[in-house]
N, C-alpha and C. Protein backbone atom coordinates (compact mmCIF):
# COMPACT_ATOMS: atom_id res chain seq x y z
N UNK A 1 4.13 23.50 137.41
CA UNK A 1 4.03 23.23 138.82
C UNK A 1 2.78 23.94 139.35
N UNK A 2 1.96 23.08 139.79
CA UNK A 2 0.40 23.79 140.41
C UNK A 2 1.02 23.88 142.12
N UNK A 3 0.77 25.33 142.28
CA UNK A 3 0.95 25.73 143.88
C UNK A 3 -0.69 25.19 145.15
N UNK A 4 -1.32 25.47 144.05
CA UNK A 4 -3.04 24.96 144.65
C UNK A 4 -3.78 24.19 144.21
N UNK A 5 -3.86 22.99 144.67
CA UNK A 5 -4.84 21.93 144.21
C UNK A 5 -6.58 22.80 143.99
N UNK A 6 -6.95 22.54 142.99
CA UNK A 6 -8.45 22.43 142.39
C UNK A 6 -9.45 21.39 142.37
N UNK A 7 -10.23 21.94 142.69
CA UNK A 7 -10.95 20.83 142.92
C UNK A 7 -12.12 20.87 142.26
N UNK A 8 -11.99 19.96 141.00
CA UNK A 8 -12.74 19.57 139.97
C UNK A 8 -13.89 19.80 139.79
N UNK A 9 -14.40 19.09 141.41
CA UNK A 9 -16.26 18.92 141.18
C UNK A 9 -17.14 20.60 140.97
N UNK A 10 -16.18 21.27 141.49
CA UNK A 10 -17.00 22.83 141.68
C UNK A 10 -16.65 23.54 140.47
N UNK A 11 -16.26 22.93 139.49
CA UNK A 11 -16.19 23.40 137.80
C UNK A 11 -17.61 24.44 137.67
N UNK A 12 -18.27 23.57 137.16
CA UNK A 12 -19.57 24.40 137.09
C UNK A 12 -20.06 25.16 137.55
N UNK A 13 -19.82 25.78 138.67
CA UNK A 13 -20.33 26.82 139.53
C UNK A 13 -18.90 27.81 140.14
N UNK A 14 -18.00 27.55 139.46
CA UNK A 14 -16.64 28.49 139.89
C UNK A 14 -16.00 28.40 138.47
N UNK A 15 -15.12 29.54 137.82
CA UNK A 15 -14.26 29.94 136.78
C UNK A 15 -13.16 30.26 137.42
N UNK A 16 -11.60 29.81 136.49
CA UNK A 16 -10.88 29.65 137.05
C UNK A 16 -10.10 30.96 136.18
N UNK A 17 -9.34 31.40 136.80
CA UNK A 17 -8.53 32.92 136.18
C UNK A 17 -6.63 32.75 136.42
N UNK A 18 -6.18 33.49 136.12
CA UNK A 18 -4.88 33.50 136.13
C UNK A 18 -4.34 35.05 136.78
N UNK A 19 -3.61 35.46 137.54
CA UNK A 19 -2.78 37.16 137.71
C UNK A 19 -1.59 36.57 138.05
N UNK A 20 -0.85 37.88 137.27
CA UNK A 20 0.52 38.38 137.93
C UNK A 20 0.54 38.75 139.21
N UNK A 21 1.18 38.59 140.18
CA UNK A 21 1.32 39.13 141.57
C UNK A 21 2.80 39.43 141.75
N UNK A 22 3.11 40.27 142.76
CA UNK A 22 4.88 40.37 143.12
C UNK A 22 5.15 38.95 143.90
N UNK A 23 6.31 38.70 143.78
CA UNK A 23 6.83 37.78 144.76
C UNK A 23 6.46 37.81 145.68
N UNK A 24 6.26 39.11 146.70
CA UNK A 24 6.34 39.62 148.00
C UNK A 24 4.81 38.73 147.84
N UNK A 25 3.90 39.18 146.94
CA UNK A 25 2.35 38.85 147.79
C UNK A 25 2.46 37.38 147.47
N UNK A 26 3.24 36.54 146.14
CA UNK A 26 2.87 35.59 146.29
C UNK A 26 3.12 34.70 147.52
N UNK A 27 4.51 35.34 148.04
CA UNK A 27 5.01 34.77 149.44
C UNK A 27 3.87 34.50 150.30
N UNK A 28 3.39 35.82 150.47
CA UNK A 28 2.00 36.23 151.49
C UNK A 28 0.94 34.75 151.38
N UNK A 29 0.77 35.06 149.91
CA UNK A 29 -0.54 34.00 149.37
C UNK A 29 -0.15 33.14 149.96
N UNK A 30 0.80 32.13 149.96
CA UNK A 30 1.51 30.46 149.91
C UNK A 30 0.45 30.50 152.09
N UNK A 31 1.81 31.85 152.40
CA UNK A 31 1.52 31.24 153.91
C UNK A 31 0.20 31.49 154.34
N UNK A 32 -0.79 32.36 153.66
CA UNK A 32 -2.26 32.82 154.07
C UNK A 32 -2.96 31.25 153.78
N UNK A 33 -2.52 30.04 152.69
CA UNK A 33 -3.52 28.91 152.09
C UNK A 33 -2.72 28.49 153.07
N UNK A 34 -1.20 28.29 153.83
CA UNK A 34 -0.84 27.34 154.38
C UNK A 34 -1.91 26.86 156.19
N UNK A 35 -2.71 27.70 156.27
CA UNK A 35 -3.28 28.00 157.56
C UNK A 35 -4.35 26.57 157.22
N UNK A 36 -4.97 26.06 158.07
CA UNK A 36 -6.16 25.29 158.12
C UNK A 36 -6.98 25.80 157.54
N UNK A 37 -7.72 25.55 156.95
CA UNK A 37 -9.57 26.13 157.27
C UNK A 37 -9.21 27.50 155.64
N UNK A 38 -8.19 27.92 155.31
CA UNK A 38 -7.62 28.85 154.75
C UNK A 38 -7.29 28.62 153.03
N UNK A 39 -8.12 28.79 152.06
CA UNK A 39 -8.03 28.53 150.80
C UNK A 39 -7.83 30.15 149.86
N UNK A 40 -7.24 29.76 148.86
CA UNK A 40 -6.99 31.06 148.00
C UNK A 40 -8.36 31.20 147.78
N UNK A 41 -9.32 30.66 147.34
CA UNK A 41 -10.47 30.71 146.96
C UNK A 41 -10.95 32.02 148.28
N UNK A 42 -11.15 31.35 149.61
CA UNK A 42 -11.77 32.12 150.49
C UNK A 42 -11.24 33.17 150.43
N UNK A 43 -9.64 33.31 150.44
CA UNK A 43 -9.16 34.85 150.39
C UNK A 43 -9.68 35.42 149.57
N UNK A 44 -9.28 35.19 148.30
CA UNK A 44 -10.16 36.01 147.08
C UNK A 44 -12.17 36.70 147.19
N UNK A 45 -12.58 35.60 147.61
CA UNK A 45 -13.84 35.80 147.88
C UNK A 45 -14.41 37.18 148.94
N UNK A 46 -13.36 36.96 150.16
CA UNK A 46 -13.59 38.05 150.82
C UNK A 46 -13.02 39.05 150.33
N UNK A 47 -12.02 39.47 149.52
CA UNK A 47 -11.35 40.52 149.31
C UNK A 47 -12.54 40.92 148.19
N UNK A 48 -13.27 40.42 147.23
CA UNK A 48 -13.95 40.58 146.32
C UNK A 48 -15.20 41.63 147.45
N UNK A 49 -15.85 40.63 148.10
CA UNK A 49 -16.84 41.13 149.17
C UNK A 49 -16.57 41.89 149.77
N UNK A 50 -15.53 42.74 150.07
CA UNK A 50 -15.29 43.80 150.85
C UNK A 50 -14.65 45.13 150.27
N UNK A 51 -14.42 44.73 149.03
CA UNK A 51 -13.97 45.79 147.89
C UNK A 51 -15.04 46.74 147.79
N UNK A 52 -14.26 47.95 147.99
CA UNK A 52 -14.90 49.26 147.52
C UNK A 52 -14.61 50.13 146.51
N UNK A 53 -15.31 50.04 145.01
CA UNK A 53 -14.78 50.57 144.01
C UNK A 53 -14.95 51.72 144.42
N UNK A 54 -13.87 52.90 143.44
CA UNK A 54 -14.17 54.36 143.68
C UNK A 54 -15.68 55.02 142.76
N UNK A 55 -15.82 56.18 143.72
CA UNK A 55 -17.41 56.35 143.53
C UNK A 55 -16.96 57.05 142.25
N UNK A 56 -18.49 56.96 141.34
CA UNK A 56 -17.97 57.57 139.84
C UNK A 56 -18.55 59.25 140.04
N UNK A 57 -17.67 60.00 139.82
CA UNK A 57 -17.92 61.26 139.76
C UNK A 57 -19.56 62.13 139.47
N UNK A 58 -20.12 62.68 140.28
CA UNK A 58 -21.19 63.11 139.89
C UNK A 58 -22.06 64.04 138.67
N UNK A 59 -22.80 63.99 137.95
CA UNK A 59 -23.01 64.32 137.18
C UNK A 59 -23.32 65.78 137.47
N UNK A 60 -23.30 66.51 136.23
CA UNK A 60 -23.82 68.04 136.10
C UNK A 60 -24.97 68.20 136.59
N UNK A 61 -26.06 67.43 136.28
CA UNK A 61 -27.60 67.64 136.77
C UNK A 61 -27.83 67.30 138.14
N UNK A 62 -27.04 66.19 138.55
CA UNK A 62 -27.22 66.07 139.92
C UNK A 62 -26.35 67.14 141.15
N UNK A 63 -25.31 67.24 140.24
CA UNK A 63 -24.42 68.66 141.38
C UNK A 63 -25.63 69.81 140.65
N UNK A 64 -26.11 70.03 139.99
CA UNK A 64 -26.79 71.11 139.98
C UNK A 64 -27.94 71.12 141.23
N UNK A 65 -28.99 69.44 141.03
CA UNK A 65 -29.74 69.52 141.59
C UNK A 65 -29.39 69.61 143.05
N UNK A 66 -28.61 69.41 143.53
CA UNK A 66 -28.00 69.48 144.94
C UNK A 66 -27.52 70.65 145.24
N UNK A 67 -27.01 71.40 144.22
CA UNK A 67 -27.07 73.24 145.28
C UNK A 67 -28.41 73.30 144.89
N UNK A 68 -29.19 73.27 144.45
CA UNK A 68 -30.70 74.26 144.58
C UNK A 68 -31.07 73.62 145.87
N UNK A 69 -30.56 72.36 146.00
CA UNK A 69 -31.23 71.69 147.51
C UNK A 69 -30.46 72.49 148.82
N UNK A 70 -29.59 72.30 148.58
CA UNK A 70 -28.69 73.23 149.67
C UNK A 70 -29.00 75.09 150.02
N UNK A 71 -29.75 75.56 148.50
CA UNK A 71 -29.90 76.78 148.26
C UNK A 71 -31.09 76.82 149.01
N UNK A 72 -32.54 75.87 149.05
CA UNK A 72 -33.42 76.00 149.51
C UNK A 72 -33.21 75.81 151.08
N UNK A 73 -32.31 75.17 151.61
CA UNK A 73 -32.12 74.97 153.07
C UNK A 73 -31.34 75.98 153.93
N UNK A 74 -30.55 76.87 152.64
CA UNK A 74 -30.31 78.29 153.55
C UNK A 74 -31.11 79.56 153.94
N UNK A 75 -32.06 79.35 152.66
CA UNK A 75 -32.87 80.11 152.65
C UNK A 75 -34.04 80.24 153.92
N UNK A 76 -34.34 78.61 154.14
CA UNK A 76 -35.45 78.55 155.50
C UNK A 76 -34.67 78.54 156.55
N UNK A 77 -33.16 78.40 156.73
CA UNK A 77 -32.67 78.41 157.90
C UNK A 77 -32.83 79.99 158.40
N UNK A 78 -32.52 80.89 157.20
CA UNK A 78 -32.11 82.55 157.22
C UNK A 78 -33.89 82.58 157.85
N UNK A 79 -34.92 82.35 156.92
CA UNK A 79 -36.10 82.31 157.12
C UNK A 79 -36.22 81.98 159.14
N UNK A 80 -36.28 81.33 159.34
CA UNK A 80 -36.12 80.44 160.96
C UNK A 80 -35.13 81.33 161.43
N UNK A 81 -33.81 82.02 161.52
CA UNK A 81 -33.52 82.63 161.90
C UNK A 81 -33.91 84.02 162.55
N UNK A 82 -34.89 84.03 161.04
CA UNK A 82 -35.05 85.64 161.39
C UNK A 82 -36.31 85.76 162.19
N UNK A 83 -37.22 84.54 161.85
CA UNK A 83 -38.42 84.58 162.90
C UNK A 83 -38.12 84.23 164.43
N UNK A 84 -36.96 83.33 164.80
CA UNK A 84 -36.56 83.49 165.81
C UNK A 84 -36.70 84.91 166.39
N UNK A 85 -35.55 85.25 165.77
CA UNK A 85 -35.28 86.95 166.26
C UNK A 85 -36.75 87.69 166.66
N UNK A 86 -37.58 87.70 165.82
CA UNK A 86 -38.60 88.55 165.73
C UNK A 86 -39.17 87.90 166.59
N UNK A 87 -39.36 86.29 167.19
CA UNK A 87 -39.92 85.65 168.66
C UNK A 87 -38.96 86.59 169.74
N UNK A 88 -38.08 86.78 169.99
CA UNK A 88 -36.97 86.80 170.87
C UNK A 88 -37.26 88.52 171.32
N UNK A 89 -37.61 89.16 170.11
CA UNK A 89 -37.73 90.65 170.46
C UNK A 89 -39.37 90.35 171.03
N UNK A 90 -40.21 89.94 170.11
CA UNK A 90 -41.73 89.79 170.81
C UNK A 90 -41.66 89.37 172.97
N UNK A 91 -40.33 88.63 172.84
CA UNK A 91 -40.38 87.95 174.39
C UNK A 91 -39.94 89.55 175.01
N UNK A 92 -39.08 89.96 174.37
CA UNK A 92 -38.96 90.95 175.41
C UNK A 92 -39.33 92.36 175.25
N UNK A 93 -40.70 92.19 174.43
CA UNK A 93 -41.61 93.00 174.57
C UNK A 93 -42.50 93.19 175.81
N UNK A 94 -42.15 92.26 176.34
CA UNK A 94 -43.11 92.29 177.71
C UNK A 94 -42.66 93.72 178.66
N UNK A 95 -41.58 93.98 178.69
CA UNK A 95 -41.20 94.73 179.33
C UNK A 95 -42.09 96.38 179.21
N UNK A 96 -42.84 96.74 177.86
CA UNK A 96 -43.65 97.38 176.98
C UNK A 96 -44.86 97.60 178.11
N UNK A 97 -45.54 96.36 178.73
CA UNK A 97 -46.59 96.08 179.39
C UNK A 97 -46.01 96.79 180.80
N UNK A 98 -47.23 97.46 181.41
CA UNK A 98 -47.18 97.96 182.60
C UNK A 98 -47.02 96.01 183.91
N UNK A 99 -46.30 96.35 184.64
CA UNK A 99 -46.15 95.19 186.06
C UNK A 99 -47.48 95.09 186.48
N UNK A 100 -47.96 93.82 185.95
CA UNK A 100 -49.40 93.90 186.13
C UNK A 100 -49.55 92.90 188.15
N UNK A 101 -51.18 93.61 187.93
CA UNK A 101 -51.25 93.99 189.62
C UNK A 101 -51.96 93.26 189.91
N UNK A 102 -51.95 91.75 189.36
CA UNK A 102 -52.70 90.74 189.90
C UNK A 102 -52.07 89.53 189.16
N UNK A 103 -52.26 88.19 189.50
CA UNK A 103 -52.36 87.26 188.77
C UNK A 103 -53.04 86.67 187.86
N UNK A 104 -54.68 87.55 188.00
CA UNK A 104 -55.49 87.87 186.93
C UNK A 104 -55.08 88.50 185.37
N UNK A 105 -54.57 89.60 186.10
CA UNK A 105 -54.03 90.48 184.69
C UNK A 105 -52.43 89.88 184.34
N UNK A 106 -51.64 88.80 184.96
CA UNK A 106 -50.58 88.20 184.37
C UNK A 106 -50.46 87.23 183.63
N UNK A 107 -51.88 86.08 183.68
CA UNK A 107 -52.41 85.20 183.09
C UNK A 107 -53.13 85.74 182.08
N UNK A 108 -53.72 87.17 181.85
CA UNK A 108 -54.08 87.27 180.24
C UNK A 108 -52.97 87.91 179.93
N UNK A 109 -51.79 88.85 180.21
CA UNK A 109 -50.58 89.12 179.48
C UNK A 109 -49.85 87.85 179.32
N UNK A 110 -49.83 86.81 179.56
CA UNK A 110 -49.52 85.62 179.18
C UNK A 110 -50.10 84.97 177.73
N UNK A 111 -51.67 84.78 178.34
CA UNK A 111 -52.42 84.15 177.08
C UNK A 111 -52.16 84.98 175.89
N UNK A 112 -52.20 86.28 176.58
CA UNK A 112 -51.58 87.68 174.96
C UNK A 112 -50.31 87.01 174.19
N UNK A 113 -49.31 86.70 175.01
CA UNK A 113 -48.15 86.27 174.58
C UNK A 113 -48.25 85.16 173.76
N UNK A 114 -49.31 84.27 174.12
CA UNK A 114 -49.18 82.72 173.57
C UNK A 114 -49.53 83.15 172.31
N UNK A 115 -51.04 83.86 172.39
CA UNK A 115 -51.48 84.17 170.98
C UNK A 115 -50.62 84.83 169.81
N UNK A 116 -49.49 85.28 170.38
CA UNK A 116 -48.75 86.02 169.51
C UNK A 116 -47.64 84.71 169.06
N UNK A 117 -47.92 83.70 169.55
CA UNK A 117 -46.85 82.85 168.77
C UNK A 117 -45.61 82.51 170.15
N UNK A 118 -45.29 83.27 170.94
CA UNK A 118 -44.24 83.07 172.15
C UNK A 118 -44.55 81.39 172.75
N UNK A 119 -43.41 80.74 172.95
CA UNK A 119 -43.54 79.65 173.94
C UNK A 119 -43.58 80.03 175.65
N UNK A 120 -43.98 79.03 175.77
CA UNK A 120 -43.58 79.24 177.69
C UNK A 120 -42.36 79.44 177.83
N UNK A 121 -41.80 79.00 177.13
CA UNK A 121 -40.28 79.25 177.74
C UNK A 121 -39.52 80.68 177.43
N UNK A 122 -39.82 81.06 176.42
CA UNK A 122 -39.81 82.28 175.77
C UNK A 122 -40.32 83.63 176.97
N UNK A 123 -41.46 83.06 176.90
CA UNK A 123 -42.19 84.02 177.95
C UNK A 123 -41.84 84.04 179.65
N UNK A 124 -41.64 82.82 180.24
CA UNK A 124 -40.83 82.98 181.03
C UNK A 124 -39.52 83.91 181.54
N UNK A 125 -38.54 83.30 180.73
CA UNK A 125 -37.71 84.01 180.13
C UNK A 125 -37.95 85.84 180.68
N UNK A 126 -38.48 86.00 179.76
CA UNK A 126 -39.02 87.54 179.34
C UNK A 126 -39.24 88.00 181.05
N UNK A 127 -40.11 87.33 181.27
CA UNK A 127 -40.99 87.57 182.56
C UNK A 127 -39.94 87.71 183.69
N UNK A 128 -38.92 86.69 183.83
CA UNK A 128 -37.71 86.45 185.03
C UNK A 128 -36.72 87.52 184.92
N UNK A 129 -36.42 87.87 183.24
CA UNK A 129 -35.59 88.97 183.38
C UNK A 129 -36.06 90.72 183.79
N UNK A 130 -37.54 90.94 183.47
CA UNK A 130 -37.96 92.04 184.46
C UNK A 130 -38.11 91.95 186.04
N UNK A 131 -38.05 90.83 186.57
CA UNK A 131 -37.70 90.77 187.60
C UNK A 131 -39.45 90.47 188.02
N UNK A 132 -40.22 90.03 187.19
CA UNK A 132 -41.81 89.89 187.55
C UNK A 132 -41.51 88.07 187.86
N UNK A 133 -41.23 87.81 189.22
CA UNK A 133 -41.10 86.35 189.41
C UNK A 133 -42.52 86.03 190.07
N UNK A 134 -42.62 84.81 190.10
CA UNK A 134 -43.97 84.33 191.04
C UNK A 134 -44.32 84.76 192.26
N UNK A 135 -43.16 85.47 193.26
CA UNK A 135 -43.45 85.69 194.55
C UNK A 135 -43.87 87.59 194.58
N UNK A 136 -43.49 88.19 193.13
CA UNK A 136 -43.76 89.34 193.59
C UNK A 136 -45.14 89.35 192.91
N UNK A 137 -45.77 89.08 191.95
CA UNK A 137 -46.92 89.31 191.61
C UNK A 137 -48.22 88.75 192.91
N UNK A 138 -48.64 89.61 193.12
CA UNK A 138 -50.00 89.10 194.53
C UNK A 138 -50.86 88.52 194.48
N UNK A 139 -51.22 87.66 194.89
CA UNK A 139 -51.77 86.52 194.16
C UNK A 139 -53.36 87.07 195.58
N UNK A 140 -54.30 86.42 195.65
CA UNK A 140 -55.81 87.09 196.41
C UNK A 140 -54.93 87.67 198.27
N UNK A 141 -54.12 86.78 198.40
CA UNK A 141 -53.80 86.97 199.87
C UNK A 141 -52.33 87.88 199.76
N UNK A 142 -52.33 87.95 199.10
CA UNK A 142 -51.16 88.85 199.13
C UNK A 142 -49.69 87.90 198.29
N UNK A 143 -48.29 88.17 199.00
CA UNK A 143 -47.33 87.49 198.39
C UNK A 143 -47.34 85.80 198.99
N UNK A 144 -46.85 84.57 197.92
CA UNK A 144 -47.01 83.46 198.45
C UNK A 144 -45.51 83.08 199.08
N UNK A 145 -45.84 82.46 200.36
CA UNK A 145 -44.31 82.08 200.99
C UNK A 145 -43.93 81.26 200.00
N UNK A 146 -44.66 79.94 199.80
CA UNK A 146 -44.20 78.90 198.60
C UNK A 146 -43.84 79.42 197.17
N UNK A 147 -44.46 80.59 196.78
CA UNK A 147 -44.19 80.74 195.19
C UNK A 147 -43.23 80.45 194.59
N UNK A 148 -42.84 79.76 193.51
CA UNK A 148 -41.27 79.08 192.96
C UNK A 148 -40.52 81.02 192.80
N UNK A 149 -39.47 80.75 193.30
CA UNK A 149 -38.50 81.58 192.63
C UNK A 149 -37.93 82.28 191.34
N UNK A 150 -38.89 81.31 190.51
CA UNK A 150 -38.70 82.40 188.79
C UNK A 150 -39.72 81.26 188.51
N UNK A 151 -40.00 82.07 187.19
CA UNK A 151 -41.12 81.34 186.37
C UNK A 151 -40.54 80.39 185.66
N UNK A 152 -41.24 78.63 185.55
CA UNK A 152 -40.90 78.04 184.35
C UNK A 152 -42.19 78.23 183.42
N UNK A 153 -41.74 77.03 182.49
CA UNK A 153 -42.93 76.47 181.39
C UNK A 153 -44.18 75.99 182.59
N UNK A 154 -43.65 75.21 183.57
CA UNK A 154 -44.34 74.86 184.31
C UNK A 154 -45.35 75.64 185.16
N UNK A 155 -44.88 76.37 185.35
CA UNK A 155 -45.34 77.66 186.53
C UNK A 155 -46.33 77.93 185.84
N UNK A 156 -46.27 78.72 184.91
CA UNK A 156 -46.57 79.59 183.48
C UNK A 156 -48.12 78.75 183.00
N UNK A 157 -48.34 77.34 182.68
CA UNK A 157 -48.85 76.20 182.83
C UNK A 157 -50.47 76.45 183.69
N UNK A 158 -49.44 75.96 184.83
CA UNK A 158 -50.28 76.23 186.54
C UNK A 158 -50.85 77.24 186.84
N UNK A 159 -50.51 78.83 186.27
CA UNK A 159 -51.10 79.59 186.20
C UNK A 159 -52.41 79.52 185.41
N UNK A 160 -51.97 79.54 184.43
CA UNK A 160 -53.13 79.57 183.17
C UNK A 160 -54.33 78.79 183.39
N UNK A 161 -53.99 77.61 184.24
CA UNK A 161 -55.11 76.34 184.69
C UNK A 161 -55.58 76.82 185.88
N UNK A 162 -55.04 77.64 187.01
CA UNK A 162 -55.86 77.92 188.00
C UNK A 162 -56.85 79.48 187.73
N UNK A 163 -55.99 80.27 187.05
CA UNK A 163 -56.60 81.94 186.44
C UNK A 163 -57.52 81.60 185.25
N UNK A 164 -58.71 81.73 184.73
CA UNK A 164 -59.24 81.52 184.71
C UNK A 164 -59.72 82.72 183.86
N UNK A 165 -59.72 82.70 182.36
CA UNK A 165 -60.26 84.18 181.26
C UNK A 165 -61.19 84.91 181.85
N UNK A 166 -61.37 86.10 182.47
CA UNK A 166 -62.97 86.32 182.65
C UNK A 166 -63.11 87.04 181.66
C-alpha cells in the first residue's frame, strides 16, 4: 500500500529512501501531506535545510591557539588599564600646579597637559574638581559674567584658540 504518490518524471534529479518512524509521527506525516500546497517531499526538504548538526568538538591546537588569544587580550586590557590609571593620576596632578593667575598661564598648563598625553576631558575634569572653573580664572577685564560654569572639552578648545603660545 503506497501512502504517497511519486511522481516519476523527477526520477533523475530526486532519490527515493525508506525510514522507520513511530506511529505518532507517521500520524503527523499523513495530516502535514493532507494540507494543499503540502508534500512529504517539501517537509523533508525544509527539515533537511534547517537542520543543525552538532558542532564537532574543538581541536587541541585550536583550544590552545585560542587561550594564547585570550592570554594576549588580558594582558593589553591590564596594559590599558594601568595606563588609564597613570592618565587619571597625571589629571589630577594638576592640583601640583600653583592656581594660575591668568588665562594666559591656564592655556599653557593646559597645552602642558595635552603634551603629556591627558584628553580634554580628562583635564577638565581635573580642572572643575579644584574648583579652577571659567569664571574664577581672570580673564584681561577681570571675572566674565558669561563664563560657562565648569570647564568642558569645549571650553578647554575655545581657550586654546583664543590664548595664544607666547
Amino acid at each position: 500500500m503506497t501512502i504517497f504518490e511519486v511522481d516519476m518524471s523527477q526520477r533523475e534529479y530526486q532519490k527515493q529512501f525508506s525510514v522507520w518512524i513511530s506511529k505518532d509521527h507517521y500520524r503527523r506525516l499523513k495530516e502535514l501531506t493532507a494540507k494543499p500546497g503540502i508534500t512529504l517531499t517539501t517537509i523533508l526538504e525544509r527539515m533537511i535545510d534547517t537542520y543543525q548538526p552538532e558542532p564537532e568538538p574543538i581541536s587541541e591546537k585550536c583550544y590552545a591557539a585560542l587561550l594564547k588569544i585570550v592570554g594576549d587580550l588580558e594582558s593589553r586590557i591590564a596594559a590599558l588599564e594601568q595606563q588609564s590609571s597613570q592618565n587619571l593620576y597625571q589629571s589630577n596632578s594638576i592640583i601640583d600646579s600653583p592656581i594660575p593667575s591668568d588665562r594666559a598661564a591656564l592655556a599653557a598648563l593646559v597645552r602642558e597637559r595635552r603634551e603629556q598625553g591627558l584628553s580634554f576631558k580628562q583635564i577638565a575634569d581635573g580642572l572643575n574638581d579644584r574648583g579652577w572653573t571659567p569664571d574664577k580664572i581672570p580673564g584681561k577685564t577681570g571675572n566674565r559674567v558669561d563664563a560657562s560654569p565648569a570647564w568642558t572639552e569645549k571650553t578647554l578648545s575655545q581657550l586654546l584658540n583664543r590664548v595664544k603660545p607666547s
